[in-house]
C-alpha atoms as a PDB file:
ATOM      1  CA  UNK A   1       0.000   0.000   0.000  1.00  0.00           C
ATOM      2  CA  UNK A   2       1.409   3.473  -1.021  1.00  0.00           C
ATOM      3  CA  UNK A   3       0.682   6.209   1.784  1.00  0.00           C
ATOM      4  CA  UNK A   4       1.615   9.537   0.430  1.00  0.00           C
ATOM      5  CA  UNK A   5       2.810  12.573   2.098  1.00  0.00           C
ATOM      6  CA  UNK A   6       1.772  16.404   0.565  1.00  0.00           C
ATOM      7  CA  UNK A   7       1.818  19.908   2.495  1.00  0.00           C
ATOM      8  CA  UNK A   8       1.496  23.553   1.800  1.00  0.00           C
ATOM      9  CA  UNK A   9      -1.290  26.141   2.757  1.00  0.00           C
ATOM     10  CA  UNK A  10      -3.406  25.810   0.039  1.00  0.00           C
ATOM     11  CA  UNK A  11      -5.133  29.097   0.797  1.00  0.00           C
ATOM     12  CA  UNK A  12      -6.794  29.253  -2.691  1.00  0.00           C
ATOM     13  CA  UNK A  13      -6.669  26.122  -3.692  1.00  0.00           C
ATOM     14  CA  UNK A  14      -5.669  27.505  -7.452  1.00  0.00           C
ATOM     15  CA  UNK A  15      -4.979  25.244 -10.452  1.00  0.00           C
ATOM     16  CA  UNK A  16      -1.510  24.205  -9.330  1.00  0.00           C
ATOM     17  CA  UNK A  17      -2.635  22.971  -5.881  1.00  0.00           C
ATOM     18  CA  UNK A  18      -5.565  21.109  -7.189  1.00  0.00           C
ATOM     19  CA  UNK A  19      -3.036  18.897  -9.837  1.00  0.00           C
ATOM     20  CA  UNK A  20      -0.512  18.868  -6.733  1.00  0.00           C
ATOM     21  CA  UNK A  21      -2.994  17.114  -4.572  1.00  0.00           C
ATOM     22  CA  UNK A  22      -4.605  15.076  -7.842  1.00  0.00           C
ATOM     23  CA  UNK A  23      -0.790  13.824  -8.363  1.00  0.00           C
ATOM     24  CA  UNK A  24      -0.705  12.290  -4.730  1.00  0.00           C
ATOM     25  CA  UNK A  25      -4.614  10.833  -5.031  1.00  0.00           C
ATOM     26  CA  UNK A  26      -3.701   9.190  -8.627  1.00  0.00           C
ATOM     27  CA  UNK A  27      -0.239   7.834  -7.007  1.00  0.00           C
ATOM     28  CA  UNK A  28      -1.501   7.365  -3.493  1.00  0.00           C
ATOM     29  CA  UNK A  29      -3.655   4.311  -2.048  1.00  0.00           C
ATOM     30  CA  UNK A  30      -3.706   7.018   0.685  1.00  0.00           C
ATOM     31  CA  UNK A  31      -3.413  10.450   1.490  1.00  0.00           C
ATOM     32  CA  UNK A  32      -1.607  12.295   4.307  1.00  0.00           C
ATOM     33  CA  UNK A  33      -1.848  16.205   3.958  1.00  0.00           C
ATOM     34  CA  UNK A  34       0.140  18.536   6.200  1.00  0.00           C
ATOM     35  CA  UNK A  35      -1.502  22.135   6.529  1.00  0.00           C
ATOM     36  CA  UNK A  36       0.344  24.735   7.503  1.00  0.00           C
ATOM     37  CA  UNK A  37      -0.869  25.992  11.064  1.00  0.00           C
ATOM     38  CA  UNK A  38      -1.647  30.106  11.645  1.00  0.00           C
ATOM     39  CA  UNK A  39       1.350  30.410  13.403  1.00  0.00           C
ATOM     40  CA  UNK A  40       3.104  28.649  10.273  1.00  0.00           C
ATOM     41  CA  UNK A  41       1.400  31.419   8.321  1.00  0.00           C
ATOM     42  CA  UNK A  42       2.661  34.579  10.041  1.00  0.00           C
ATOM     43  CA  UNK A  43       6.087  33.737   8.449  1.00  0.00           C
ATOM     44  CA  UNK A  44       5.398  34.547   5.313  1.00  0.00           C
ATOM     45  CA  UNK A  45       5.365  38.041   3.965  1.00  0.00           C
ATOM     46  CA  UNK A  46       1.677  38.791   3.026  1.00  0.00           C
ATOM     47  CA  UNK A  47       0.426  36.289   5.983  1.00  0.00           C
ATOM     48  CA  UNK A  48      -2.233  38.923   7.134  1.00  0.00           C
ATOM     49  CA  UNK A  49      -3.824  38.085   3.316  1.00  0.00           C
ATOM     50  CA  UNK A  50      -3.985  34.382   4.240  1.00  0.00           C
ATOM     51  CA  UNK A  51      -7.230  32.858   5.153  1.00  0.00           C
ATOM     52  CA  UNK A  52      -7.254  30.968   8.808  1.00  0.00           C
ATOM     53  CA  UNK A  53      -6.163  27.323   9.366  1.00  0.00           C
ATOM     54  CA  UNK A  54     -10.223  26.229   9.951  1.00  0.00           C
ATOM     55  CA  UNK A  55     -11.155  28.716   6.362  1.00  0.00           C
ATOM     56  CA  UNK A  56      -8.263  26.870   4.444  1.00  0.00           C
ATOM     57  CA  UNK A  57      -9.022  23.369   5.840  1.00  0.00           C
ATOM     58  CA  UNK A  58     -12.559  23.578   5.352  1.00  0.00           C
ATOM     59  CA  UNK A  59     -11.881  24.302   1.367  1.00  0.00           C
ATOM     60  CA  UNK A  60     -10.166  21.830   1.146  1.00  0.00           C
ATOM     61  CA  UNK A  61     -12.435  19.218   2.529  1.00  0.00           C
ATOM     62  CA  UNK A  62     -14.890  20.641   0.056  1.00  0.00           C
ATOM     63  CA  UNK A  63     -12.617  19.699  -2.511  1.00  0.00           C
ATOM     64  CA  UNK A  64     -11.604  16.324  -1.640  1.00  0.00           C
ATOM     65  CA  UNK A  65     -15.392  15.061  -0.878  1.00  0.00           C
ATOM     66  CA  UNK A  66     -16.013  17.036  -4.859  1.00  0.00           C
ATOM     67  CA  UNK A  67     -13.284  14.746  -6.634  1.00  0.00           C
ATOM     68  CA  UNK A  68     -14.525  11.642  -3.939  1.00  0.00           C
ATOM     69  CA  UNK A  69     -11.202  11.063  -2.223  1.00  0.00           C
ATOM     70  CA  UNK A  70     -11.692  12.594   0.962  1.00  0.00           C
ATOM     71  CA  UNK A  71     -11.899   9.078   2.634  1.00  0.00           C
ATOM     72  CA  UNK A  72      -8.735   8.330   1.720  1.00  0.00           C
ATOM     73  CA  UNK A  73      -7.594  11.404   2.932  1.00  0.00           C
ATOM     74  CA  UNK A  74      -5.842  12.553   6.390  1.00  0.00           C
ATOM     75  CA  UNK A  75      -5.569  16.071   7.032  1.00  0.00           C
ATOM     76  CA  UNK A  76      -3.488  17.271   9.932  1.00  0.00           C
ATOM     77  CA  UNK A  77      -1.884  20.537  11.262  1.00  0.00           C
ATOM     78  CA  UNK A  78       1.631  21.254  11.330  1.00  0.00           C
ATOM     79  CA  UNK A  79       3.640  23.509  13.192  1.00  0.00           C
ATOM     80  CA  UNK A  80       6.647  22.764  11.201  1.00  0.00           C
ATOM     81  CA  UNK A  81       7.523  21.115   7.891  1.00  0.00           C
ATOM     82  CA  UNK A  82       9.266  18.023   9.293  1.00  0.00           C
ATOM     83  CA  UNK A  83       7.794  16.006  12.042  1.00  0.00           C
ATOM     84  CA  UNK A  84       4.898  14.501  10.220  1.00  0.00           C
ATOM     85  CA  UNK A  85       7.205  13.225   7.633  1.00  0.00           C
ATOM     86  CA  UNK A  86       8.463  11.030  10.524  1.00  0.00           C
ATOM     87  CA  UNK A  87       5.992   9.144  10.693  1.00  0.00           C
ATOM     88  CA  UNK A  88       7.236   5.001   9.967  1.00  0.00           C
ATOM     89  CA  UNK A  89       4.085   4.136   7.709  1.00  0.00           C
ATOM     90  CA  UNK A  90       4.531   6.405   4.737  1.00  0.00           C
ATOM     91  CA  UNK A  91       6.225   5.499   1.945  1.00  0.00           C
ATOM     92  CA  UNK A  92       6.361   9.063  -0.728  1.00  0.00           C
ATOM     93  CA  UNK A  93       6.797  12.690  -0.836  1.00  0.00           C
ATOM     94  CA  UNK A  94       4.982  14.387  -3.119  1.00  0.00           C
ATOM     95  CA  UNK A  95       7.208  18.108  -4.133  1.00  0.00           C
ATOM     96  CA  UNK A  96       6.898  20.845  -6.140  1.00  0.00           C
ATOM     97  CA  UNK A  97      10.713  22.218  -6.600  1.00  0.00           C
ATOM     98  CA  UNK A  98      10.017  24.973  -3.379  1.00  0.00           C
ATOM     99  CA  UNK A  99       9.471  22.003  -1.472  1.00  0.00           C
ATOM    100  CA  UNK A 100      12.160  19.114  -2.321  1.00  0.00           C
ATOM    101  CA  UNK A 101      14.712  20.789   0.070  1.00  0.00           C
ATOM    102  CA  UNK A 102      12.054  20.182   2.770  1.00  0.00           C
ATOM    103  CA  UNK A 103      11.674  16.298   1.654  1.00  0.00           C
ATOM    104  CA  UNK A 104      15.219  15.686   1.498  1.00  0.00           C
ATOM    105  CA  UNK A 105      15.393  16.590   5.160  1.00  0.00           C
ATOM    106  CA  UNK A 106      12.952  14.608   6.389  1.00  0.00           C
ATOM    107  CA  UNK A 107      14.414  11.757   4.787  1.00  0.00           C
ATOM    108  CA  UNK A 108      17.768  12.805   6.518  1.00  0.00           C
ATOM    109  CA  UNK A 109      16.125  12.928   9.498  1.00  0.00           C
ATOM    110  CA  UNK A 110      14.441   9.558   8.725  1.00  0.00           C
ATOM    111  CA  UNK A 111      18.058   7.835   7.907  1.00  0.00           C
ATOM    112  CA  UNK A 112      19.011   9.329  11.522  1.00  0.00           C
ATOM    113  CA  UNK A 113      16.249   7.378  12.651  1.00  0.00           C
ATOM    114  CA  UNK A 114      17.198   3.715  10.803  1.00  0.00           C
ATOM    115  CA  UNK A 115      13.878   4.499   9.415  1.00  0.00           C
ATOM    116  CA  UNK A 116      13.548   3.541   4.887  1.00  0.00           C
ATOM    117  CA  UNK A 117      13.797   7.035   3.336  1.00  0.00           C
ATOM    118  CA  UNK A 118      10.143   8.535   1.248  1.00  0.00           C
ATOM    119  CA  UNK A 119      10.113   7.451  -2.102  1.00  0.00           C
ATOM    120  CA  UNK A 120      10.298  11.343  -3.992  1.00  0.00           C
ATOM    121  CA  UNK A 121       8.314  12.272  -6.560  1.00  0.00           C
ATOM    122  CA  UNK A 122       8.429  15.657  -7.774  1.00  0.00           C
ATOM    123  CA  UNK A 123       5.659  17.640  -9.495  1.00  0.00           C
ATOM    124  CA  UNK A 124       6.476  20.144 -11.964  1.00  0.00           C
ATOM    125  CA  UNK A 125       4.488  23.867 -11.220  1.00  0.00           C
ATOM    126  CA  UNK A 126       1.809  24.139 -13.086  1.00  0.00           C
ATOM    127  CA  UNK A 127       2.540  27.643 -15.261  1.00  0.00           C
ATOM    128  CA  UNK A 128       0.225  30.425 -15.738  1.00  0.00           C
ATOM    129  CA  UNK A 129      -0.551  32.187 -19.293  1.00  0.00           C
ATOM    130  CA  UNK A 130       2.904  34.365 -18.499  1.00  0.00           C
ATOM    131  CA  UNK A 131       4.901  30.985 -18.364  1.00  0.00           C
ATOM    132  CA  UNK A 132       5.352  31.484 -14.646  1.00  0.00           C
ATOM    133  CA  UNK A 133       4.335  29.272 -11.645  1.00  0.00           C
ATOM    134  CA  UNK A 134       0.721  30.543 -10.402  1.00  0.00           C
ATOM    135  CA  UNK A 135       0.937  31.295  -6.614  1.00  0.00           C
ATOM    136  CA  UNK A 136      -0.861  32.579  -4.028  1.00  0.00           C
ATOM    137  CA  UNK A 137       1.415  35.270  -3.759  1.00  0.00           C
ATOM    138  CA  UNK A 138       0.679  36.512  -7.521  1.00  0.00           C
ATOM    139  CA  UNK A 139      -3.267  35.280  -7.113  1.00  0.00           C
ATOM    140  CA  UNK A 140      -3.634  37.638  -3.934  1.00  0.00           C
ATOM    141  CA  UNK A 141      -1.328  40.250  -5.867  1.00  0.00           C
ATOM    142  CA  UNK A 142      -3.816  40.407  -8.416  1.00  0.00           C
ATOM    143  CA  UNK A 143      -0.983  39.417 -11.365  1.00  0.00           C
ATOM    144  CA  UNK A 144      -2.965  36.695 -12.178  1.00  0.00           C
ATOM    145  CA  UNK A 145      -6.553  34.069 -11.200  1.00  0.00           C
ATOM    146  CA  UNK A 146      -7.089  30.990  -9.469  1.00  0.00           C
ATOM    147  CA  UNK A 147      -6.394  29.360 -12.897  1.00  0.00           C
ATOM    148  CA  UNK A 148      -3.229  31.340 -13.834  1.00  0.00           C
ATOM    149  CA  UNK A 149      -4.905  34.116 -16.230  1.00  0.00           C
ATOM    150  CA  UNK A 150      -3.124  37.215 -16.478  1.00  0.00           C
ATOM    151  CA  UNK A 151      -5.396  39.715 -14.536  1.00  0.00           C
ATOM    152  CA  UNK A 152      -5.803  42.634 -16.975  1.00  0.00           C
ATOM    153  CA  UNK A 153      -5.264  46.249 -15.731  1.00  0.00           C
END
């Protein structure tokens, strides 16, 4: 059985996200996504434009009972991007390139441990109509939409 690890905030859940987590549901028998806590939040830049841990969590339920995988789905919080990945039953990462530093850890942590490393399988961004990786950041910037269409104006 493959249990797969994700994480991010998924505060809009924009095109990229929604292939990011479709990539772990196609690959994954099951599903173990890491959101980022408030406090996790408040370290990045434009946190204040970040919807709440229960606002983010609850779209994302929404989501995974809409494509029917939310019962193979765990969602927990996280206070940091490690610990989770820890834990001995999992068996992949799933990355985008901002994360794989973060996965490479954990499995350094994990060989620390005598535990088998996370299989890692990394996820290309998904590229708005500028040829650049939609974000949050340039959603709630107004650059571009949820689907990675240049905002015009």
């Amino acid at each position: 059985m493959s249990y797969i690890l994700i994480g991010g905030t998924f505060d809009s859940l924009h095109r990229g996200h929604r292939e990011f987590i479709r990539q772990a549901f196609v690959l994954g028998d099951k599903v173990l996504i890491c959101l980022t806590s408030d406090d996790m939040v408040k370290e990045k830049p434009d946190f204040r434009d970040i919807g709440t841990y229960e606002k983010r969590k609850g779209k994302l339920e929404l989501f995974l009972r809409e494509k029917g995988w939310i019962d193979k789905a765990e969602i927990v919080k996280i206070e940091d991007p490690f610990t989770e990945g820890l834990r001995p039953e999992l068996t992949h990462i799933v990355v985008s390139e901002e994360t794989e530093k973060n996965a490479e850890k954990i499995n350094d942590m994990r060989e620390d441990r005598n535990m088998k490393p996370l299989g890692l399988i990394l996820i290309k961004w998904v590229l708005s109509d500028d040829g650049k990786p939609i974000s949050d950041a340039r959603i709630r910037s107004g650059e571009i939409d949820s689907e990675g269409r240049l905002r015009k104006g």
